[in-house]
N, C-alpha and C. Protein backbone atom coordinates (compact mmCIF):
# COMPACT_ATOMS: atom_id res chain seq x y z
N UNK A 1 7.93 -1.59 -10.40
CA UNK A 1 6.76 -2.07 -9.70
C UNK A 1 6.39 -1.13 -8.54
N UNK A 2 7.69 -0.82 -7.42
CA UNK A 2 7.17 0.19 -6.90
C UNK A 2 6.29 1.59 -6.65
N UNK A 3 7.41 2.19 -8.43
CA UNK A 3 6.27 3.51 -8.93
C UNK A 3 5.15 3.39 -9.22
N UNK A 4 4.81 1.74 -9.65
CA UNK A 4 3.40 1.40 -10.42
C UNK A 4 2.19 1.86 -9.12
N UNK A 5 2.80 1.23 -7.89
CA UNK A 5 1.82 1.15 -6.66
C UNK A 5 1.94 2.36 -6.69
N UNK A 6 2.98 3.01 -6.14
CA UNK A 6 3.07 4.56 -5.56
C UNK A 6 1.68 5.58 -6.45
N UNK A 7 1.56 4.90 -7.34
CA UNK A 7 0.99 5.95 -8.44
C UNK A 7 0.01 5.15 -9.23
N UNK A 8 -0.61 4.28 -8.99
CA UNK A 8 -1.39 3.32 -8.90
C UNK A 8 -2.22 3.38 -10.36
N UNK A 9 -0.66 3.05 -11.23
CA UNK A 9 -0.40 2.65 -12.54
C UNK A 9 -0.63 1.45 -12.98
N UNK A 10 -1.30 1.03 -14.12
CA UNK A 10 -1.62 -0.20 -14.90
C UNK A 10 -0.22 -0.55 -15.44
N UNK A 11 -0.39 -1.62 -16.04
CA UNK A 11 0.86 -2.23 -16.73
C UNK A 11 0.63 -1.14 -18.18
N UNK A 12 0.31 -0.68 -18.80
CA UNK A 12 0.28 -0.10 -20.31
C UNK A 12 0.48 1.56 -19.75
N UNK A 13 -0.09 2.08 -18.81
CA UNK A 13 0.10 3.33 -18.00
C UNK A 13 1.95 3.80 -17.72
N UNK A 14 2.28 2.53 -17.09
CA UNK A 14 3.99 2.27 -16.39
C UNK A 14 4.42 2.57 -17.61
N UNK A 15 4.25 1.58 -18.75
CA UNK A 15 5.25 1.54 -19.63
C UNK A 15 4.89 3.51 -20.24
N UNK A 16 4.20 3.89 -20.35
CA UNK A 16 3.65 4.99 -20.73
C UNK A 16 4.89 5.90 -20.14
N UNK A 17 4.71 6.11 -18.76
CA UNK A 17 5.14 6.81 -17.80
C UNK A 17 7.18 6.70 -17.78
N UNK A 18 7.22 5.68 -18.36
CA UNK A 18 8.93 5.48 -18.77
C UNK A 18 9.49 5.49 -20.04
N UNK A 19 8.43 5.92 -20.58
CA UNK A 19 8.94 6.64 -22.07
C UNK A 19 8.27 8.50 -21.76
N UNK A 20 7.69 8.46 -20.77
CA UNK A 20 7.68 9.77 -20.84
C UNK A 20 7.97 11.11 -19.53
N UNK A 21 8.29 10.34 -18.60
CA UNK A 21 8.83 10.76 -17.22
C UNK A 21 10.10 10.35 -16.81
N UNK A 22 11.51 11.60 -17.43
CA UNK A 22 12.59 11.14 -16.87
C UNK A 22 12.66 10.56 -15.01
N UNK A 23 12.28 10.98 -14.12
CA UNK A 23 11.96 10.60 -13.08
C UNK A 23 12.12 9.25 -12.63
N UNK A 24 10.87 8.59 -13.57
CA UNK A 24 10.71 7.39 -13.78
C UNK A 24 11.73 6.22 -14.33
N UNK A 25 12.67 6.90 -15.13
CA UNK A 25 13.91 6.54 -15.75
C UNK A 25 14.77 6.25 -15.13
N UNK A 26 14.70 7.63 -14.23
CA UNK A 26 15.93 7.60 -13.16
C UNK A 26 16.22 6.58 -12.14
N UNK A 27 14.79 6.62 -11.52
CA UNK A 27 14.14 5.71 -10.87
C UNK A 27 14.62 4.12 -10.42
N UNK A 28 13.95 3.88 -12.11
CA UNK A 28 14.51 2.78 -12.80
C UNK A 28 16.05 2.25 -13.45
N UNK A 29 16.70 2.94 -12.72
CA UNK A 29 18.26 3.13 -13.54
C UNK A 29 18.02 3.32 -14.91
N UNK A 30 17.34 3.37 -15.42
CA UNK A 30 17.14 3.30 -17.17
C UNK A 30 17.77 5.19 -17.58
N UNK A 31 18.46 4.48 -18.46
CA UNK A 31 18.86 5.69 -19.28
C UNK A 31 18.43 6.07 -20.52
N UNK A 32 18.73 7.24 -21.02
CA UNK A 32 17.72 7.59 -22.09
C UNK A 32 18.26 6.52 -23.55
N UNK A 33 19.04 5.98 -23.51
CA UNK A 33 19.30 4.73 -24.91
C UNK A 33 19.15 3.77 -24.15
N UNK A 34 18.34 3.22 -23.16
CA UNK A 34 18.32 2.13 -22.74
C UNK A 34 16.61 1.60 -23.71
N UNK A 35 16.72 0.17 -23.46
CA UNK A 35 15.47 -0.09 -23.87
C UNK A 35 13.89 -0.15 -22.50
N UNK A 36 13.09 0.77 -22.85
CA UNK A 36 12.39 0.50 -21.84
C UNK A 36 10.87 -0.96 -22.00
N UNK A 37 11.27 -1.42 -21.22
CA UNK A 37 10.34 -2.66 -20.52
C UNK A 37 9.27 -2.35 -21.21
N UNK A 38 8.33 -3.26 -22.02
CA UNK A 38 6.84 -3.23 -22.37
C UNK A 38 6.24 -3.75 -21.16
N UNK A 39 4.74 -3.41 -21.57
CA UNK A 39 3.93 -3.42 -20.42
C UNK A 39 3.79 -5.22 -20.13
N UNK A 40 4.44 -6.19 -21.44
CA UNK A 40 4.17 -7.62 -21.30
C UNK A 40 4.85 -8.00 -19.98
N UNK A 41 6.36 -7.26 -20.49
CA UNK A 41 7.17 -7.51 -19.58
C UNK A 41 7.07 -7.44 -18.21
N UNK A 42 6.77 -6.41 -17.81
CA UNK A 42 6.36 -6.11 -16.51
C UNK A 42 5.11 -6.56 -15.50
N UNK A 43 4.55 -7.45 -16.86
CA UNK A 43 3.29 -8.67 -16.36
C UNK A 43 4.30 -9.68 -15.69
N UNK A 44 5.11 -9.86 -16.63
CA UNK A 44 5.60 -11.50 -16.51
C UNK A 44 6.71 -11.49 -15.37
N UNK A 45 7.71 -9.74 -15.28
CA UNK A 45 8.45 -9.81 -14.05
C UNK A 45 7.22 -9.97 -12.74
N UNK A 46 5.96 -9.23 -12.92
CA UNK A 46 5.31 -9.30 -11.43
C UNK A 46 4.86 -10.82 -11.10
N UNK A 47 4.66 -11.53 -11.95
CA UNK A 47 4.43 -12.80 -12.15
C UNK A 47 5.40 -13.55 -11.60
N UNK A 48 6.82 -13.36 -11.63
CA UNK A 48 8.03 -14.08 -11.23
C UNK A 48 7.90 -13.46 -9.50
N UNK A 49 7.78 -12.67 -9.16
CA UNK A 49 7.79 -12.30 -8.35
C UNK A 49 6.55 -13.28 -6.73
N UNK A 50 5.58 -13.80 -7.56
CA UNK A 50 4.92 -14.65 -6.70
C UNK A 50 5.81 -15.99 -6.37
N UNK A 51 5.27 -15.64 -4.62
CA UNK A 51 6.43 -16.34 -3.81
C UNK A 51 7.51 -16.00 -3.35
N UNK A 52 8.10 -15.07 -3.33
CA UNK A 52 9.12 -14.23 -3.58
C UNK A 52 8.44 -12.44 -3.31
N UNK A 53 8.09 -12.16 -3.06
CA UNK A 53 7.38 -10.79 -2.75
C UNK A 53 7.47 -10.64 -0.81
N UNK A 54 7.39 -11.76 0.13
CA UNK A 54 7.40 -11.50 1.07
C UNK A 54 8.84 -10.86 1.38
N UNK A 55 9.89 -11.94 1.15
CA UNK A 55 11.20 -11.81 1.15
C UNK A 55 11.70 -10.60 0.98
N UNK A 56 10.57 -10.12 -0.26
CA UNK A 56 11.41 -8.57 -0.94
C UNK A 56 10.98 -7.64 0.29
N UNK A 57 9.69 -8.17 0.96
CA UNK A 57 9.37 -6.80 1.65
C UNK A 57 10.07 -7.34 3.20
N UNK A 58 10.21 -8.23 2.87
CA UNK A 58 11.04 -8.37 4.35
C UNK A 58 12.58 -7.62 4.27
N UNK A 59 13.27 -7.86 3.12
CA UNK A 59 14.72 -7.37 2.75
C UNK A 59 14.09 -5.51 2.78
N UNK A 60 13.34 -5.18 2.66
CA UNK A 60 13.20 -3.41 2.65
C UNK A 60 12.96 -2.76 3.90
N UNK A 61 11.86 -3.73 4.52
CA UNK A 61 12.32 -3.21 6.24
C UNK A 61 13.16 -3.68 6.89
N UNK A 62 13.74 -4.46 6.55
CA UNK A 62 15.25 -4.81 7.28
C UNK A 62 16.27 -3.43 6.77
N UNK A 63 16.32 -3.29 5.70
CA UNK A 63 16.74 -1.81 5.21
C UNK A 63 16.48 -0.54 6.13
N UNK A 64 15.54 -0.58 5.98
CA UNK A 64 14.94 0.36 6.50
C UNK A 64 15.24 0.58 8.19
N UNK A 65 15.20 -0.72 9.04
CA UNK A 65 15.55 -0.90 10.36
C UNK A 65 16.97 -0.40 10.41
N UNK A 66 17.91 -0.98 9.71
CA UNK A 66 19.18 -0.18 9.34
C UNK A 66 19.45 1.04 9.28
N UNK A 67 17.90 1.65 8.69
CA UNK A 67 18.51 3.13 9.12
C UNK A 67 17.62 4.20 9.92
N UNK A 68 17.47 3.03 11.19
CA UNK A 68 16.72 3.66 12.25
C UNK A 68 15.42 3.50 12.53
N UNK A 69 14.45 3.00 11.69
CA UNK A 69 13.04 3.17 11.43
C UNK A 69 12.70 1.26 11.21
N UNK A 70 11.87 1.20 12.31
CA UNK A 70 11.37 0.14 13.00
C UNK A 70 9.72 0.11 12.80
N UNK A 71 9.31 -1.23 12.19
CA UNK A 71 8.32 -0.96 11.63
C UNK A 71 7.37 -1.95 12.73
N UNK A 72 6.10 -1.83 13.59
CA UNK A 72 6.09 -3.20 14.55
C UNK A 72 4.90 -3.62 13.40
N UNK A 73 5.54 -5.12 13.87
CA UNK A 73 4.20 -6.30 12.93
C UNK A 73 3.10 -6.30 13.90
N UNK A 74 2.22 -7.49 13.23
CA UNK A 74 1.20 -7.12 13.90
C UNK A 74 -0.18 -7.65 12.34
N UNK A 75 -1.41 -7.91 12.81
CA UNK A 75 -2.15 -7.96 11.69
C UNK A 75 -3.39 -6.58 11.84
N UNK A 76 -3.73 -6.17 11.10
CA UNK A 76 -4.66 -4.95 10.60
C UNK A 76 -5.73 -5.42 9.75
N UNK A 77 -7.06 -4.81 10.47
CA UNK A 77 -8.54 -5.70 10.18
C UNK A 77 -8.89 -3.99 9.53
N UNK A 78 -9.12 -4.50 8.41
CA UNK A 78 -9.71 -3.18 7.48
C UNK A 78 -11.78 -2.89 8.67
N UNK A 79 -11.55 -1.52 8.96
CA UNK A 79 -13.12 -0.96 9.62
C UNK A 79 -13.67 -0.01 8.38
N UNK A 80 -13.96 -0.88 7.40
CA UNK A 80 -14.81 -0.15 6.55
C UNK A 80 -15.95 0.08 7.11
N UNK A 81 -16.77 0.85 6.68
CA UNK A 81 -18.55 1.04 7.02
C UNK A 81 -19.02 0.64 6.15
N UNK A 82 -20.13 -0.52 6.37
CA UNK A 82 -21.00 -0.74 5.60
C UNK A 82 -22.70 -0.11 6.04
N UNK A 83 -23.05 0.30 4.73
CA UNK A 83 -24.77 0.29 5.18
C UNK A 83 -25.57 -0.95 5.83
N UNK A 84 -26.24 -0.19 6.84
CA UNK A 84 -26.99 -2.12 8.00
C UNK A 84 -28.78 -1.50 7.67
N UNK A 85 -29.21 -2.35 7.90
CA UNK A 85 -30.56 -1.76 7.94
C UNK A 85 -31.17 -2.05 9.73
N UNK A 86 -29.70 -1.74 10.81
CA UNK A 86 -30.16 -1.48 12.09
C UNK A 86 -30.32 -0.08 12.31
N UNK A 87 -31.28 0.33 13.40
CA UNK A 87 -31.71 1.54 13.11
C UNK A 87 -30.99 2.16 14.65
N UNK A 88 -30.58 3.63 14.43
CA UNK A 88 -29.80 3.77 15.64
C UNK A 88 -30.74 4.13 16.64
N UNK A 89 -30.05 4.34 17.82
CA UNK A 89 -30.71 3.95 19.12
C UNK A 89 -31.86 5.10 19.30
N UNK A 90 -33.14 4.99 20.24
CA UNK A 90 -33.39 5.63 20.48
C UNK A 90 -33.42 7.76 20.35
N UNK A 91 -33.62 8.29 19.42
CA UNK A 91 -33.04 10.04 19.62
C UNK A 91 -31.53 9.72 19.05
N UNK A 92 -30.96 8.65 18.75
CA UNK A 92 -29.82 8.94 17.96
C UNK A 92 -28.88 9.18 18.40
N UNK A 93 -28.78 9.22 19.97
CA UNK A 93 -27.36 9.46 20.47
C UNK A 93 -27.14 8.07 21.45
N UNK A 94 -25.75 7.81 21.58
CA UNK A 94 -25.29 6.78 22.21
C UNK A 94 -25.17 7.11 23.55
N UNK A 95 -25.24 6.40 24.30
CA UNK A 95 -25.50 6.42 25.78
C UNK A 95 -24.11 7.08 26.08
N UNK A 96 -23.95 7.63 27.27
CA UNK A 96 -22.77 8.08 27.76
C UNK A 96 -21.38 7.16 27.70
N UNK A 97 -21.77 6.13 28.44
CA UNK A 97 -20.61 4.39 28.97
C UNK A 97 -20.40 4.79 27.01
N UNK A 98 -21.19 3.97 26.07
CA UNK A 98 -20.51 3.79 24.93
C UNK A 98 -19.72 4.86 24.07
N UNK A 99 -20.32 6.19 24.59
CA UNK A 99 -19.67 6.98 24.15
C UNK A 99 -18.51 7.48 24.40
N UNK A 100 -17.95 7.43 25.35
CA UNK A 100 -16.88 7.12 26.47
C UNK A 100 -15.81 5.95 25.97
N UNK A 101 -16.66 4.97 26.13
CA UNK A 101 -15.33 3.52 24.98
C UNK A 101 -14.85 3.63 23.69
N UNK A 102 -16.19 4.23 22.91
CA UNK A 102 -16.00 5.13 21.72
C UNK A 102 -14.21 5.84 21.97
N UNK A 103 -14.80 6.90 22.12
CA UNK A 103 -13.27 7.87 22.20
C UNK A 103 -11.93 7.12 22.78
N UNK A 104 -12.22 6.15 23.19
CA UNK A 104 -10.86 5.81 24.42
C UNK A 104 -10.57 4.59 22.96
N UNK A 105 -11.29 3.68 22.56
CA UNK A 105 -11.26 2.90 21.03
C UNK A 105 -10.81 4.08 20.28
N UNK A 106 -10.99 5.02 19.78
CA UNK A 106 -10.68 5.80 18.50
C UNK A 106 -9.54 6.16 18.48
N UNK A 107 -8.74 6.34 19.39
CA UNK A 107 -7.28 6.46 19.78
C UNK A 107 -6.40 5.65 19.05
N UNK A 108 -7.03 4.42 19.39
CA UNK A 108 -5.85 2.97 19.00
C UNK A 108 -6.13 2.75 17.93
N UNK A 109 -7.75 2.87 16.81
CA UNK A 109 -8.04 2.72 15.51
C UNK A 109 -7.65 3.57 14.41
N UNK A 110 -7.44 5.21 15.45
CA UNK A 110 -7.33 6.15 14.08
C UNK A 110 -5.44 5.50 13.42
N UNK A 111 -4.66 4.89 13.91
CA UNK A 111 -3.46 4.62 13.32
C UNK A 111 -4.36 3.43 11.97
N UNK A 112 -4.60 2.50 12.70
CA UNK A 112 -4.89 1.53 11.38
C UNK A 112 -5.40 2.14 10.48
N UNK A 113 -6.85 2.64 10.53
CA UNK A 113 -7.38 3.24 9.96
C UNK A 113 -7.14 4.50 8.79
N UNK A 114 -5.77 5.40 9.00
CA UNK A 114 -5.01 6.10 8.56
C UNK A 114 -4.60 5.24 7.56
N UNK A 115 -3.69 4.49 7.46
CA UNK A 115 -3.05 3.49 7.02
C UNK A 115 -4.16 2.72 6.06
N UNK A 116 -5.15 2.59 6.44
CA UNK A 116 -6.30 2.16 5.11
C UNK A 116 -7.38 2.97 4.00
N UNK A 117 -7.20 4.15 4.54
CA UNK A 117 -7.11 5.06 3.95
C UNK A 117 -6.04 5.62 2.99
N UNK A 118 -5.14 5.63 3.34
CA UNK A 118 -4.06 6.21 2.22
C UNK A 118 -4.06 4.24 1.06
N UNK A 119 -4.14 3.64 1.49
CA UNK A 119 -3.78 2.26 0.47
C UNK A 119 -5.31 2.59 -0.23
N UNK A 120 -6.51 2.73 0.17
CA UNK A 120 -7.80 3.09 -0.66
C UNK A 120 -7.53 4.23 -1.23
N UNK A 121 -7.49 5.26 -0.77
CA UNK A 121 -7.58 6.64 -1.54
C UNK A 121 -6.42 7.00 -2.67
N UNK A 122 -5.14 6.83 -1.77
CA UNK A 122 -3.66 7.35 -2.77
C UNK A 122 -3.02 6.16 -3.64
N UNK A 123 -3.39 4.75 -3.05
CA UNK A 123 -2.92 3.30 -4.00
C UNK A 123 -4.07 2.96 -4.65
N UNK A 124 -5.42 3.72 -4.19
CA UNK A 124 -6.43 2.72 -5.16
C UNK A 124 -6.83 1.30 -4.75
N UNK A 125 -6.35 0.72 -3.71
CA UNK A 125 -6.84 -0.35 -3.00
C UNK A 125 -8.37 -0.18 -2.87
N UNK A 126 -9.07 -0.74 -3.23
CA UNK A 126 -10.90 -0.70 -4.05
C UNK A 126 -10.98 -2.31 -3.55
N UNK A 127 -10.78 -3.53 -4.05
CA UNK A 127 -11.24 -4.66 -4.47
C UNK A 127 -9.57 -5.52 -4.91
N UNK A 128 -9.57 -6.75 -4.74
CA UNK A 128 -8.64 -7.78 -5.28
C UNK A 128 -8.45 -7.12 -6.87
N UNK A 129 -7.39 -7.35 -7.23
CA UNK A 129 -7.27 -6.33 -8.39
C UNK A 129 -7.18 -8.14 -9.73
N UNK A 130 -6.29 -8.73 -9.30
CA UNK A 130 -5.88 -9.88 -10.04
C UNK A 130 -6.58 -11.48 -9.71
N UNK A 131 -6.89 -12.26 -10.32
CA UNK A 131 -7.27 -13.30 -10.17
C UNK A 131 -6.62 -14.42 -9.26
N UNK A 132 -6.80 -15.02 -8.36
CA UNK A 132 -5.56 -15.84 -7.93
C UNK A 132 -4.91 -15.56 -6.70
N UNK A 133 -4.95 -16.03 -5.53
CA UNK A 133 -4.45 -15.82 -3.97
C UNK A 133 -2.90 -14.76 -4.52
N UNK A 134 -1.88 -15.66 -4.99
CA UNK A 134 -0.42 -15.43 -5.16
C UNK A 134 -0.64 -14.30 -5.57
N UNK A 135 -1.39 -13.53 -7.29
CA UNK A 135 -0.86 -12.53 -7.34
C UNK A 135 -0.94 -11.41 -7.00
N UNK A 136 -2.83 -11.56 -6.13
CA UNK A 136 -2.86 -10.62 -5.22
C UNK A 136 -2.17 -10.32 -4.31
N UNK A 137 -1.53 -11.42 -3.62
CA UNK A 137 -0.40 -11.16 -2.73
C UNK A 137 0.98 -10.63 -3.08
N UNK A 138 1.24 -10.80 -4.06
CA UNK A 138 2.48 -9.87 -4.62
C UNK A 138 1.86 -8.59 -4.88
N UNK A 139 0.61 -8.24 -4.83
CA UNK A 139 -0.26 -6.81 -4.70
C UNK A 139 0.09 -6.11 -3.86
N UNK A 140 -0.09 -7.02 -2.79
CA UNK A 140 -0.65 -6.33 -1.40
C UNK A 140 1.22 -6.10 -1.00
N UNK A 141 1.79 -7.11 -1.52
CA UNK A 141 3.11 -6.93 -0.70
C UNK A 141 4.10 -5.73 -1.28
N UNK A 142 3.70 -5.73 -2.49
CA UNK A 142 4.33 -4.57 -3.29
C UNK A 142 3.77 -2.82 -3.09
N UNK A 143 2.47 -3.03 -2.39
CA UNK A 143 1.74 -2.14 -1.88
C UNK A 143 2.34 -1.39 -0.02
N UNK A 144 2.78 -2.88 -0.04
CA UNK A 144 3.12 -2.14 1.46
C UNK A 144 4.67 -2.26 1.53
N UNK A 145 5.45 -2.27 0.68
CA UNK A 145 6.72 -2.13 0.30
C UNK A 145 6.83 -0.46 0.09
N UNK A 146 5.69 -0.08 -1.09
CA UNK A 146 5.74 1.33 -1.80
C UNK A 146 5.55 2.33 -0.12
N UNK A 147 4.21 1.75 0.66
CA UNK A 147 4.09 2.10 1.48
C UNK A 147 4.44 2.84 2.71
N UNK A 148 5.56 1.94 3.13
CA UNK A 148 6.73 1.99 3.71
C UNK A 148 7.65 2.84 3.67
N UNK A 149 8.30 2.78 2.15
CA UNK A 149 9.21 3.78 1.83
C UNK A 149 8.53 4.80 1.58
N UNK A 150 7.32 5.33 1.90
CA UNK A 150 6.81 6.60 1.07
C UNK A 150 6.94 7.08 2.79
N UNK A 151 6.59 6.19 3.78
CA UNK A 151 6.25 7.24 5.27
C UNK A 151 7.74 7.02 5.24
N UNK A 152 9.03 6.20 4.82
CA UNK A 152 9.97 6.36 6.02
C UNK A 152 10.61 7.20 5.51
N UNK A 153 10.11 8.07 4.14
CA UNK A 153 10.82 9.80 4.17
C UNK A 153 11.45 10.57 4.89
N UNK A 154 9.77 10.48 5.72
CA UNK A 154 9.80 11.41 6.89
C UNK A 154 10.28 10.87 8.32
N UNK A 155 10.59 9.48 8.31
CA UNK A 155 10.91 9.29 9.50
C UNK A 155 12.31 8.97 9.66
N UNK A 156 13.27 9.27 8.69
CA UNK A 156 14.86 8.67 8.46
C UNK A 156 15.48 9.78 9.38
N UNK A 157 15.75 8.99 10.63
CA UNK A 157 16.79 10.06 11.53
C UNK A 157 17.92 11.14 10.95
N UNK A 158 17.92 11.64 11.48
CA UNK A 158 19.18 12.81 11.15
C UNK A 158 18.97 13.61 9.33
């Protein structure tokens, strides 16, 4: 499930990718006479997984805190842009004062913002992918599980 997010693989894609990427094998503890998982399967494990997905991502940064790398909570309001049909100010430039709050705001947004960017661009985070509160939420939680371990690469002391 992890590689699926990391690489923002379908269920018929995954199974694809473990009959044809030792990596993926490895990954997966799966060895080359092992049987690999159909794509049903891996519906019905993500399926078991609702309700149970917080826990998992709670047990990985607790992991993770273990080895040095502290993640702070907190909630994150996606600043997409939408098209408005307000028209900008006057000549198009913002007054000095707002331009000024501007920059001193862009400081504290470019982190979130980073962070919603890589889940849109590199996970494919677009739109609710699955029908149903739960299994989007085993989405989102499996998303920021992959997440996690992909920055705390670079941040594992020593």
């Amino acid at each position: 499930m992890i590689l699926q997010k990391l690489y923002d693989l379908s269920d018929p894609q995954m199974e694809e990718m473990l009959y044809d990427r030792l990596s993926f094998r490895r990954f997966c503890c799966l060895g080359l006479e092992d049987r690999i998982p159909d794509e049903t399967t891996i519906l019905r494990f993500r399926n078991l997984l609702q309700g149970h997905s917080k826990k998992l991502l709670a047990l990985v940064n607790q992991d993770l805190g273990e080895k040095g790398i502290e993640w702070a909570g907190g909630r994150i309001v996606d600043a997409t842009l939408i098209k408005s049909k307000a028209k900008p100010p006057r000549g198009g430039e913002l007054d000095p004062h707002l331009k000024a709050l501007n920059k001193i705001h862009s400081r504290i947004r470019s982190a979130g913002e980073r962070t919603f960017a890589h889940l849109k661009d590199i996970f494919g985070l677009r739109s609710a992918r699955y029908k149903g509160w739960d299994k989007n939420q085993v989405h989102l939680d499996l998303l920021a599980i992959a997440y996690n371990l992909k920055r705390s690469i670079r941040m594992i002391p020593g």
